[in-house]
PDB file of N, CA and C in Angstrom:
ATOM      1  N   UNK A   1      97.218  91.813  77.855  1.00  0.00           N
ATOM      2  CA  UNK A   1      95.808  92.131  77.861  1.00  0.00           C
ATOM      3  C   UNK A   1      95.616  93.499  78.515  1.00  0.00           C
ATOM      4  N   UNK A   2      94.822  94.414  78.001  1.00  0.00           N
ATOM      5  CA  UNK A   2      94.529  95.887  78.605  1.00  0.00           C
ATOM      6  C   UNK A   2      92.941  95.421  78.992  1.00  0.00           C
ATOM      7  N   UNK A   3      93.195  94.824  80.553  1.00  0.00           N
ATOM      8  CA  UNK A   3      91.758  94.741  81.627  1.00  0.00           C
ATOM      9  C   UNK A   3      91.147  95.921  81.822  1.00  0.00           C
ATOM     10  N   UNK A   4      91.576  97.037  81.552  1.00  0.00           N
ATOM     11  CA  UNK A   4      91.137  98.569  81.305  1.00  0.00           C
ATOM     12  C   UNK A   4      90.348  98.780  80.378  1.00  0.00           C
ATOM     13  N   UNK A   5      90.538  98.387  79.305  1.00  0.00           N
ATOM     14  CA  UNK A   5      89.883  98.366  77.565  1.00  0.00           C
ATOM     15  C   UNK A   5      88.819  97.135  77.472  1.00  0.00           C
ATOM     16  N   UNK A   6      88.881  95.632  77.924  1.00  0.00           N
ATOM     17  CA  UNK A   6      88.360  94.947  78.238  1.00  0.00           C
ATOM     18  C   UNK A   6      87.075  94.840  78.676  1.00  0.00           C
ATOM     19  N   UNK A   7      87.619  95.688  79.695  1.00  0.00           N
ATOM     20  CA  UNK A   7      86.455  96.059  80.968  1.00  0.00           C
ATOM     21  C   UNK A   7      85.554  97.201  80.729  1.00  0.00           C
ATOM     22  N   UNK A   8      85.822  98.126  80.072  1.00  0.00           N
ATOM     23  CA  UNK A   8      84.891  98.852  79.136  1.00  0.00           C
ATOM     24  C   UNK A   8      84.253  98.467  77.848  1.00  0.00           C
ATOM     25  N   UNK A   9      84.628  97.201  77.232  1.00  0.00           N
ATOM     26  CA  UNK A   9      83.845  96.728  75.918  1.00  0.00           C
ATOM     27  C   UNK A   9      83.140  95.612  76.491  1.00  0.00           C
ATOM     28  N   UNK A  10      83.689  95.113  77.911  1.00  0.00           N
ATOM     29  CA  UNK A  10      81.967  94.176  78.220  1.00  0.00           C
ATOM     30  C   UNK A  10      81.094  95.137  79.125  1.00  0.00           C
ATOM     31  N   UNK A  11      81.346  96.668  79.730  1.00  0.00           N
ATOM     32  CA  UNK A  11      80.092  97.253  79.754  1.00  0.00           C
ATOM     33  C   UNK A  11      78.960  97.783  78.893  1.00  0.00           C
ATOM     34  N   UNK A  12      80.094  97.973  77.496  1.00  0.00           N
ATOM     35  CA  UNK A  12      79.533  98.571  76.429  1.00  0.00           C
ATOM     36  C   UNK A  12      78.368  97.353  75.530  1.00  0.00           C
ATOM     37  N   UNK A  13      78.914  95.870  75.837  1.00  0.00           N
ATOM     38  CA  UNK A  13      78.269  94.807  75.256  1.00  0.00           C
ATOM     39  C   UNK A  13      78.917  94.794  73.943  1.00  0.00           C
ATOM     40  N   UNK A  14      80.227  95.661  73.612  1.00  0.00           N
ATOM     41  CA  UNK A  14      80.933  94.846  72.347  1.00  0.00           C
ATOM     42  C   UNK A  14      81.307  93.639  72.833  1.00  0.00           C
ATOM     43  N   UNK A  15      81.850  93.290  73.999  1.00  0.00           N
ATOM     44  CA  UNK A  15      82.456  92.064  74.494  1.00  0.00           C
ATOM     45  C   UNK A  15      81.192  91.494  75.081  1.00  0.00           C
ATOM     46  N   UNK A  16      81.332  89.966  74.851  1.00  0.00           N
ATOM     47  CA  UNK A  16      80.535  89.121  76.145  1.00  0.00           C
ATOM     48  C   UNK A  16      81.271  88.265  76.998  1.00  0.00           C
ATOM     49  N   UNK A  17      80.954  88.034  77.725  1.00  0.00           N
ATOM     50  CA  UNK A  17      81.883  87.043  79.349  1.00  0.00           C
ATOM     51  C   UNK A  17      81.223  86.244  79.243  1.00  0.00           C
ATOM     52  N   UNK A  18      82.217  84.977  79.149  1.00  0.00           N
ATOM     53  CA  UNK A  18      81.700  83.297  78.603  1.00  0.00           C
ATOM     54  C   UNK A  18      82.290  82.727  80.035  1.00  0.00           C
ATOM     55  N   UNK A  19      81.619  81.457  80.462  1.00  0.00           N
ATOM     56  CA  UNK A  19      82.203  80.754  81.475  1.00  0.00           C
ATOM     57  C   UNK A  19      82.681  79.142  81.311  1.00  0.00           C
ATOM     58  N   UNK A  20      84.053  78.853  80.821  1.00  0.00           N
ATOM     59  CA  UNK A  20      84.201  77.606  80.538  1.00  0.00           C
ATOM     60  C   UNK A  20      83.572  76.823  81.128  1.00  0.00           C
ATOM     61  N   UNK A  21      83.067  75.377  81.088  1.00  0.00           N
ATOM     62  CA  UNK A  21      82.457  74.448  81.803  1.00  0.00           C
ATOM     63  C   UNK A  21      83.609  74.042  83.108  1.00  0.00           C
ATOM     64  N   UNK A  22      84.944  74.196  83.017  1.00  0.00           N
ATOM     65  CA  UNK A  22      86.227  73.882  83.971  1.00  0.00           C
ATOM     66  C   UNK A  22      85.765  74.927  85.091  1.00  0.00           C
ATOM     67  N   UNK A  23      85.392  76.106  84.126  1.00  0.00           N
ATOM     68  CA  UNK A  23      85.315  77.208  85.440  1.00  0.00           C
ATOM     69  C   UNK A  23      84.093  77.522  86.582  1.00  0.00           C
ATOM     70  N   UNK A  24      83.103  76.870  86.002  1.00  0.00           N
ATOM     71  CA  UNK A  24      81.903  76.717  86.853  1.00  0.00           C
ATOM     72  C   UNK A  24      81.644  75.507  87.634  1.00  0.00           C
ATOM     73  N   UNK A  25      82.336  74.338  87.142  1.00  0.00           N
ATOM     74  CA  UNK A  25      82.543  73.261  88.112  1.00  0.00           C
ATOM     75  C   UNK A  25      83.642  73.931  89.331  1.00  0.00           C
ATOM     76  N   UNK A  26      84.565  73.773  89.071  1.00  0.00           N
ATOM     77  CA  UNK A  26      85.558  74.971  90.132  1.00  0.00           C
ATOM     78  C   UNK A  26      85.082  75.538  90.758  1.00  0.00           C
ATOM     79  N   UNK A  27      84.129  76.531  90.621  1.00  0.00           N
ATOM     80  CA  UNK A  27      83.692  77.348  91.285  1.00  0.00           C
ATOM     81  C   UNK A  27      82.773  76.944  92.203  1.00  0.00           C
ATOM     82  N   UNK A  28      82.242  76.248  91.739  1.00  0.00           N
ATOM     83  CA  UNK A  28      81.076  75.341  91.784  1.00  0.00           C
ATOM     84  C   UNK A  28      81.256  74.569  93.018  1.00  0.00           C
ATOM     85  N   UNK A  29      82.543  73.756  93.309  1.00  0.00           N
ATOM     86  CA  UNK A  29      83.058  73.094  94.004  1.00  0.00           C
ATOM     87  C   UNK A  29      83.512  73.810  95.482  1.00  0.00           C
ATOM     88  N   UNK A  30      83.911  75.106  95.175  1.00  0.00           N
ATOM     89  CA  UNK A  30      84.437  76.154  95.975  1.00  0.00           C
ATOM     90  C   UNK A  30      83.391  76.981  96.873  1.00  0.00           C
ATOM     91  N   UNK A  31      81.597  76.918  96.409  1.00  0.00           N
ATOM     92  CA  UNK A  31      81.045  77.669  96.531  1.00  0.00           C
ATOM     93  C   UNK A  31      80.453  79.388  96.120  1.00  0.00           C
ATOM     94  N   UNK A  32      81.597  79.258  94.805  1.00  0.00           N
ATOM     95  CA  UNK A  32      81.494  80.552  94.264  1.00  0.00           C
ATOM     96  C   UNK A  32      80.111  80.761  93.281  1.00  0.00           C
ATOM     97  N   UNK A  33      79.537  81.812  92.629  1.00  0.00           N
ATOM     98  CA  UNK A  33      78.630  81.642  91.922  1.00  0.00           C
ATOM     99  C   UNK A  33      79.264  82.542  90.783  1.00  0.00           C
ATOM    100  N   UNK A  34      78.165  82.469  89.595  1.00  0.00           N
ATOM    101  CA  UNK A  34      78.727  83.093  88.374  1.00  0.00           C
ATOM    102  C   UNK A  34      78.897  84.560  88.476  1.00  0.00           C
ATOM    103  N   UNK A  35      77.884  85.244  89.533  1.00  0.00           N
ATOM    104  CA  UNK A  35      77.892  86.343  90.147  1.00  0.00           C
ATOM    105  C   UNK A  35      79.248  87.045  90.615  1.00  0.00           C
ATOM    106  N   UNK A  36      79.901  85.988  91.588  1.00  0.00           N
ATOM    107  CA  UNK A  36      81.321  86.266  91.914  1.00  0.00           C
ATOM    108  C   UNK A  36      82.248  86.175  91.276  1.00  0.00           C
ATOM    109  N   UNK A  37      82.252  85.736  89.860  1.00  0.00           N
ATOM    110  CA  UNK A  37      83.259  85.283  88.754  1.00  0.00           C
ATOM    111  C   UNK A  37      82.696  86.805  88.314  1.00  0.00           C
ATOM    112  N   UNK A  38      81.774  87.095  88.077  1.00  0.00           N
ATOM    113  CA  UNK A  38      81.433  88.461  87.056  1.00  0.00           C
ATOM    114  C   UNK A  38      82.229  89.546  87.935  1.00  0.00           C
ATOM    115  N   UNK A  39      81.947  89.674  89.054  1.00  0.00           N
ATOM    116  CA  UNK A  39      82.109  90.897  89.862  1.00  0.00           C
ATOM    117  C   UNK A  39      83.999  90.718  89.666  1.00  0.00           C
ATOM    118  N   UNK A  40      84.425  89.880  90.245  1.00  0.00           N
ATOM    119  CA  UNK A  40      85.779  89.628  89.800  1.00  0.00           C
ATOM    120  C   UNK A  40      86.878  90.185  88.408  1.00  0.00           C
ATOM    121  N   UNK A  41      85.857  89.772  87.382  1.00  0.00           N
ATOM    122  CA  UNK A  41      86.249  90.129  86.084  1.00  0.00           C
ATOM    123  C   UNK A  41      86.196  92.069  86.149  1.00  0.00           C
ATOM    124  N   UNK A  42      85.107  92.202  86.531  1.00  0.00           N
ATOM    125  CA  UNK A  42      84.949  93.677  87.200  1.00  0.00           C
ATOM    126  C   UNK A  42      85.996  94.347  87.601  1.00  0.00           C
ATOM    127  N   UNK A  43      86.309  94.342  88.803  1.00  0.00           N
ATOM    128  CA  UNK A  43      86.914  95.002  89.524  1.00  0.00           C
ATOM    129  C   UNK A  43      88.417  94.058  90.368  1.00  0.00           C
ATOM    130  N   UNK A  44      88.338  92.885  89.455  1.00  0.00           N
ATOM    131  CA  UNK A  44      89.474  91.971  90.820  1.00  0.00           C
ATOM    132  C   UNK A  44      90.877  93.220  90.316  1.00  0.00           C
ATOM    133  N   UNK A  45      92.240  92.800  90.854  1.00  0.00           N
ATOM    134  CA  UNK A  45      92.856  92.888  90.457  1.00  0.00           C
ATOM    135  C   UNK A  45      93.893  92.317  89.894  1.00  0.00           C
ATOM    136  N   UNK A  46      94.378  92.661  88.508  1.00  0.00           N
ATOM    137  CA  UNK A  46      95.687  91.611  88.580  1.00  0.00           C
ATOM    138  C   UNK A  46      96.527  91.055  88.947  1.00  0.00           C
ATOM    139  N   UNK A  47      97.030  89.357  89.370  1.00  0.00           N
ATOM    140  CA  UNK A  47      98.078  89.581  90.279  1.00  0.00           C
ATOM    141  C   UNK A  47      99.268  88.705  89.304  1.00  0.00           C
ATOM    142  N   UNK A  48      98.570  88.150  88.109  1.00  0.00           N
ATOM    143  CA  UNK A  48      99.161  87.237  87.670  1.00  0.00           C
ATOM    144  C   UNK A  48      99.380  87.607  85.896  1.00  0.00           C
ATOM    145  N   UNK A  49      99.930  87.985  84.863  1.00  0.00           N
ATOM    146  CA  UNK A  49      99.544  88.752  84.029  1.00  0.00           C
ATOM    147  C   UNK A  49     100.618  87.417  82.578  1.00  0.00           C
ATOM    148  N   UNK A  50      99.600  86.627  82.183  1.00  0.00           N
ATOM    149  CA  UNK A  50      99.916  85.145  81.026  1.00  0.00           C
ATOM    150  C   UNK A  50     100.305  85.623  79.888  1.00  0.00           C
ATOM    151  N   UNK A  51      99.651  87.221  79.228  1.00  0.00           N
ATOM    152  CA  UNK A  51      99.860  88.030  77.880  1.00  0.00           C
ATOM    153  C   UNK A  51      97.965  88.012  77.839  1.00  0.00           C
ATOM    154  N   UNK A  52      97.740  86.287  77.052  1.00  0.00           N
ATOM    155  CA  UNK A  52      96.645  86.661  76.861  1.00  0.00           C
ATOM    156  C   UNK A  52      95.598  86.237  77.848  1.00  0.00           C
ATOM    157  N   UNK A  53      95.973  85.473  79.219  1.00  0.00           N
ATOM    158  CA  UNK A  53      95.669  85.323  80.020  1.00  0.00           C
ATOM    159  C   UNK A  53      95.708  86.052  81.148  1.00  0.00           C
ATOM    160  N   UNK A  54      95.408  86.603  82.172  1.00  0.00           N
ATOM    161  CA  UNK A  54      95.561  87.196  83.461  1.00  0.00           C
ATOM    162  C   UNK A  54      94.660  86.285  84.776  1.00  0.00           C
ATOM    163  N   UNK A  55      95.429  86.086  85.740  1.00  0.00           N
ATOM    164  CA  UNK A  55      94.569  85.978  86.995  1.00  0.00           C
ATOM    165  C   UNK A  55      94.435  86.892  87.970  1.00  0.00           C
ATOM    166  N   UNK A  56      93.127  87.061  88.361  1.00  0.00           N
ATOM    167  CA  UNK A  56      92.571  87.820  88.738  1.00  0.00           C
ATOM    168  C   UNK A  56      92.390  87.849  90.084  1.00  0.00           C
ATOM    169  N   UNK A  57      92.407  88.701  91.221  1.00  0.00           N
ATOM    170  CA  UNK A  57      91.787  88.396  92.934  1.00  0.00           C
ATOM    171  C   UNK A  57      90.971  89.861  93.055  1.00  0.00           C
ATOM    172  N   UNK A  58      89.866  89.348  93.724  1.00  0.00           N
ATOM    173  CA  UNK A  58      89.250  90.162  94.546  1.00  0.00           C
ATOM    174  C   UNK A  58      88.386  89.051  95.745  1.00  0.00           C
ATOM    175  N   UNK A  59      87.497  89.747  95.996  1.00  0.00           N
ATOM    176  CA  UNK A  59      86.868  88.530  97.050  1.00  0.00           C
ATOM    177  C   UNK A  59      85.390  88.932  97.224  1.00  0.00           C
ATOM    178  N   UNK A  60      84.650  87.703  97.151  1.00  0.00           N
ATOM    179  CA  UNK A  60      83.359  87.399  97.300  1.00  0.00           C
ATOM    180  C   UNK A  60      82.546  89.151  98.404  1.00  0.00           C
ATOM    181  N   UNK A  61      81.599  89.432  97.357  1.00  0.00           N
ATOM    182  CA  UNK A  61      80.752  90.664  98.513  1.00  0.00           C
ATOM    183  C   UNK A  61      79.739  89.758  99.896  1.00  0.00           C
ATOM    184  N   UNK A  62      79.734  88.601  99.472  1.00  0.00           N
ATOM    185  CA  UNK A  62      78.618  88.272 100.890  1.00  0.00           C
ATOM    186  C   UNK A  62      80.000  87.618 102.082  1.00  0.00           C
ATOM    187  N   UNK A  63      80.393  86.825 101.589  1.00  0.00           N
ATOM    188  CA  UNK A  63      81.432  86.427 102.576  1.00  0.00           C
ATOM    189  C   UNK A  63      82.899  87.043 102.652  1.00  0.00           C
ATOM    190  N   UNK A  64      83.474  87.931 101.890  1.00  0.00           N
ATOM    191  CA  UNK A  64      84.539  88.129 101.890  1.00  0.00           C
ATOM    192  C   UNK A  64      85.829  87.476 101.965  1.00  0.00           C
ATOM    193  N   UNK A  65      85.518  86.323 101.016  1.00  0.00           N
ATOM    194  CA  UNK A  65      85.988  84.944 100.517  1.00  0.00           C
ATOM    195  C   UNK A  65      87.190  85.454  99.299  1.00  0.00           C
ATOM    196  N   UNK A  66      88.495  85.125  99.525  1.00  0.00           N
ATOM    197  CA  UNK A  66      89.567  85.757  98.410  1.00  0.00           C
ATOM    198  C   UNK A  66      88.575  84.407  97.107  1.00  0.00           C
ATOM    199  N   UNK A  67      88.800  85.263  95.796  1.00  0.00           N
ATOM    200  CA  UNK A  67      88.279  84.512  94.501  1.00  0.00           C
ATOM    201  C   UNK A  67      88.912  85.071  93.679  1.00  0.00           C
ATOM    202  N   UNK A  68      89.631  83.901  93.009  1.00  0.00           N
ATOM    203  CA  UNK A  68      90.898  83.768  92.126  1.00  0.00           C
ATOM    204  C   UNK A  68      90.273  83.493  90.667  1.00  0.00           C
ATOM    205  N   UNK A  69      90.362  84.235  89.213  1.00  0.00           N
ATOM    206  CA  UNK A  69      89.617  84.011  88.196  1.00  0.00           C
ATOM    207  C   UNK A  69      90.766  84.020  87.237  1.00  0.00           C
ATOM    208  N   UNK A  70      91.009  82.952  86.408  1.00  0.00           N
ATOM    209  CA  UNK A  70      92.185  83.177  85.531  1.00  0.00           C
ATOM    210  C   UNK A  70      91.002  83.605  84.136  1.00  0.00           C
ATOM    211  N   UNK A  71      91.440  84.498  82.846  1.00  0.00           N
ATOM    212  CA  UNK A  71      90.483  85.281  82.433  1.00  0.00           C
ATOM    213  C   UNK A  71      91.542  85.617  81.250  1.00  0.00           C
ATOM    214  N   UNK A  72      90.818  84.658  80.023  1.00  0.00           N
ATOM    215  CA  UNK A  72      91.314  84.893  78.893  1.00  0.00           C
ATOM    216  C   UNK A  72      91.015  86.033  77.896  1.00  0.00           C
ATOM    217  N   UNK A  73      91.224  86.570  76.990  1.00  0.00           N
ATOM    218  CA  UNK A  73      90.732  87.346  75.726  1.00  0.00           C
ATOM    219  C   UNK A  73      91.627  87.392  74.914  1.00  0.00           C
ATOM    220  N   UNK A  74      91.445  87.591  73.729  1.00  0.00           N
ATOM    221  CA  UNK A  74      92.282  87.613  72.637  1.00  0.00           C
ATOM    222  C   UNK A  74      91.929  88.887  71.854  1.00  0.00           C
ATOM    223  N   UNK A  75      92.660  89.784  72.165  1.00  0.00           N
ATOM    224  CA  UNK A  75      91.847  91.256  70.674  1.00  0.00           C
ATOM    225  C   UNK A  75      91.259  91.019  70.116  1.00  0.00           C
ATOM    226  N   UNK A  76      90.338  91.875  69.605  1.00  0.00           N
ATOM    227  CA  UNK A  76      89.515  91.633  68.335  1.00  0.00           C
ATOM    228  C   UNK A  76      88.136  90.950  68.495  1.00  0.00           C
ATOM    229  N   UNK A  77      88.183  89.961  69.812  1.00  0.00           N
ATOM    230  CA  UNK A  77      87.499  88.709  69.582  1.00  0.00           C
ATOM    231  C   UNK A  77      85.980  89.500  70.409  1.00  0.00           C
ATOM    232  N   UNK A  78      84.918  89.065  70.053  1.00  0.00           N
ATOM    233  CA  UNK A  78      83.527  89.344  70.680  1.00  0.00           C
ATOM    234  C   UNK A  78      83.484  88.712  72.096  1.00  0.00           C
ATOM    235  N   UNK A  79      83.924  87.604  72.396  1.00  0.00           N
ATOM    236  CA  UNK A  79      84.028  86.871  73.813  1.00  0.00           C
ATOM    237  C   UNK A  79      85.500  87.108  74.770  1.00  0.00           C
ATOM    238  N   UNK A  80      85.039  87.219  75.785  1.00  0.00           N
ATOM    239  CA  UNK A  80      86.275  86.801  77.206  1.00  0.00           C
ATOM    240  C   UNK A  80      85.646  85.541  77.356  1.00  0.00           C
ATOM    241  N   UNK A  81      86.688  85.036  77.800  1.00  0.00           N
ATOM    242  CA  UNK A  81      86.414  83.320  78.862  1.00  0.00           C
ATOM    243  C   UNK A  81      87.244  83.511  80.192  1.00  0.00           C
ATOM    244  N   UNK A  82      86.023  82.939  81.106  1.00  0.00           N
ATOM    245  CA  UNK A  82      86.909  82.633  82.200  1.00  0.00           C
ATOM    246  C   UNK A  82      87.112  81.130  82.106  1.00  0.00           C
ATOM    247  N   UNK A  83      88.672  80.924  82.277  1.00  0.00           N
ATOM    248  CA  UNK A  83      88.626  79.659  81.979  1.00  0.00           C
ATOM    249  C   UNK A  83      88.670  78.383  83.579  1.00  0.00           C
ATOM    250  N   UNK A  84      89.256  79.341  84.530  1.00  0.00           N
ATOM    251  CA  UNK A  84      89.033  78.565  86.149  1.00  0.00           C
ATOM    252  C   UNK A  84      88.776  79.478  86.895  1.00  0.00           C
ATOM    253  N   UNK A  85      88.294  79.012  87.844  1.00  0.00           N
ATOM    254  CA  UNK A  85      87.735  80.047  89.373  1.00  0.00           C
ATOM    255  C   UNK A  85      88.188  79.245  90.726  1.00  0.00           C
ATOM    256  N   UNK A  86      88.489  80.015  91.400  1.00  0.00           N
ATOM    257  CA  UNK A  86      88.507  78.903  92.656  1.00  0.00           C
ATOM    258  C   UNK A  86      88.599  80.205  93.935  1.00  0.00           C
ATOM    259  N   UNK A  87      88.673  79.281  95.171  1.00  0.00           N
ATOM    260  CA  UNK A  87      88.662  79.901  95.966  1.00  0.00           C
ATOM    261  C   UNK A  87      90.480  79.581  96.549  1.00  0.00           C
ATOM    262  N   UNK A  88      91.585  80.293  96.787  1.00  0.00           N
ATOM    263  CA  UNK A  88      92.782  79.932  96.624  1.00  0.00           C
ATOM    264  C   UNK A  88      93.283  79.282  98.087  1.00  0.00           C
ATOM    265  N   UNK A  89      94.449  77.821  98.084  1.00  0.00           N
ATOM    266  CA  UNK A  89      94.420  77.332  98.925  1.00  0.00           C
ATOM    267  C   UNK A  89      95.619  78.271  99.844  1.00  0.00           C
ATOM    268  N   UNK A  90      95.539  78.502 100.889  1.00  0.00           N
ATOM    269  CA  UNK A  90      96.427  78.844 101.765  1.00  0.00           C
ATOM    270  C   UNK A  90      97.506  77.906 101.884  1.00  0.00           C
ATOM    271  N   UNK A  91      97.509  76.889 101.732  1.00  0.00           N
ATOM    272  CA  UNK A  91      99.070  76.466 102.149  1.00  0.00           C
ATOM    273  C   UNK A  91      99.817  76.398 100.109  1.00  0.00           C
ATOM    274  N   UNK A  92      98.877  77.230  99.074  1.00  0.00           N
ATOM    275  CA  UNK A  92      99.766  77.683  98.235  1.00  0.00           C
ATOM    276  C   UNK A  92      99.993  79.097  97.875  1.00  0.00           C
ATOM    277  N   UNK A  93      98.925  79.908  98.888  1.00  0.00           N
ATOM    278  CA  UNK A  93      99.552  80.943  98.658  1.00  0.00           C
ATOM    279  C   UNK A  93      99.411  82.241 100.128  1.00  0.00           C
ATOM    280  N   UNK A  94     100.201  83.344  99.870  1.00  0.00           N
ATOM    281  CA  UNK A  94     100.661  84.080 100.920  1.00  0.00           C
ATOM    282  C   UNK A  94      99.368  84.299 101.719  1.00  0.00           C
ATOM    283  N   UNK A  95      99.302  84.824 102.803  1.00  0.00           N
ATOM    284  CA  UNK A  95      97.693  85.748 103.009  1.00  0.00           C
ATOM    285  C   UNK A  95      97.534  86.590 102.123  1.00  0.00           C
ATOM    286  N   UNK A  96      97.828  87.415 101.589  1.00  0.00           N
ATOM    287  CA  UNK A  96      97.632  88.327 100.906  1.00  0.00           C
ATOM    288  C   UNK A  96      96.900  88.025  99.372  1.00  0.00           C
ATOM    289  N   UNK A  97      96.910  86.432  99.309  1.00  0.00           N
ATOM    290  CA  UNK A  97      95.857  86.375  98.484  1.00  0.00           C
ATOM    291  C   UNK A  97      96.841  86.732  96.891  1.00  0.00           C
ATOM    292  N   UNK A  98      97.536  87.386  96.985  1.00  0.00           N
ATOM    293  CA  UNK A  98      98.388  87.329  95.324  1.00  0.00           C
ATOM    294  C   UNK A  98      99.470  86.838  95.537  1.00  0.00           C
ATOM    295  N   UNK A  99     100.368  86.708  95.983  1.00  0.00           N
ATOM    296  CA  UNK A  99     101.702  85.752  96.709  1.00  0.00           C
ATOM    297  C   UNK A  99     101.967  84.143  96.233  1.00  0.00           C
ATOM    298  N   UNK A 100     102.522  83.934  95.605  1.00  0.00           N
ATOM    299  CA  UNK A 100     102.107  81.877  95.506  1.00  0.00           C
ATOM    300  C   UNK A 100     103.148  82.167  97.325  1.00  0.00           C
ATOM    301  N   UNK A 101     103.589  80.847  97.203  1.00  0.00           N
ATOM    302  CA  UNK A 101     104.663  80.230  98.247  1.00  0.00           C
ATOM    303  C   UNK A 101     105.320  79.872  97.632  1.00  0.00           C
ATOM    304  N   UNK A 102     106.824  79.381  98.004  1.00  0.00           N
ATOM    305  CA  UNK A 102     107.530  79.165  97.624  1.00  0.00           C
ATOM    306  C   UNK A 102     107.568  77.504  98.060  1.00  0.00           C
ATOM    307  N   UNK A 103     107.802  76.526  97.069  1.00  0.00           N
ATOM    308  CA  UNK A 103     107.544  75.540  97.397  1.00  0.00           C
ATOM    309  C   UNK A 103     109.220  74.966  97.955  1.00  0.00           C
ATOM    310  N   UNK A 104     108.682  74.068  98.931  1.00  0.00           N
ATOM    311  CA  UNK A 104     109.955  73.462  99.914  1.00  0.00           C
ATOM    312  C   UNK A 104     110.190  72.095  98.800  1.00  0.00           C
ATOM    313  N   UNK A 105     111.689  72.352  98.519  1.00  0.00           N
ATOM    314  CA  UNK A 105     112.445  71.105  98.295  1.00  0.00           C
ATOM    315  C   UNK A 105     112.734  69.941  99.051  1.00  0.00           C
ATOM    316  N   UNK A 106     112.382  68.456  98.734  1.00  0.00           N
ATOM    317  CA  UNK A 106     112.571  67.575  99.491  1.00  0.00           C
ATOM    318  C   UNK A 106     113.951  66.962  99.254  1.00  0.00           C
TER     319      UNK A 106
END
């Protein structure tokens, strides 16, 4: 996905930003609003890169809350979807907010 090219065809309004129903419950649950999913799609950065998927981090402007947006598109297509949002758990990932952990073998 070119989030560069993306991100200039939903300022332009060739693209529109759709919010799965998964991703607003999530968010929803987390305290995030659609506001912080938009701004995200904006400016987060990549930390996670699917082809046609990417997840996304930046963090909330009122609380400065890390917000994690996984963020589909397919070329060509008139819509992005975000398909989850959350706010990311620390004991799965680094501070740094793009890091997973490495999970301990039992």
């Amino acid at each position: 996905m070119n989030l560069t090219r993306l991100r200039a065809a939903l300022s332009a309004g060739r693209v529109t930003l759709r919010f799965g129903d998964h991703a607003v419950i999530e968010a929803h649950k987390d305290g995030l609003t659609t506001g912080d999913l938009e701004h995200t799609v904006a400016v987060g950065e990549i930390i996670e890169d699917y082809g046609r998927r990417v997840l996304l981090l930046s963090f909330t402007r009122e609380d400065r809350l890390p917000c994690h947006v996984v963020l589909e598109y397919l070329s060509g297509r008139r819509a992005a979807t975000v398909v989850t949002a959350y706010v990311p758990d620390a004991k799965e990932w680094r501070s740094d907010w793009k890091t997973r952990k490495e999970r301990r073998r039992r």
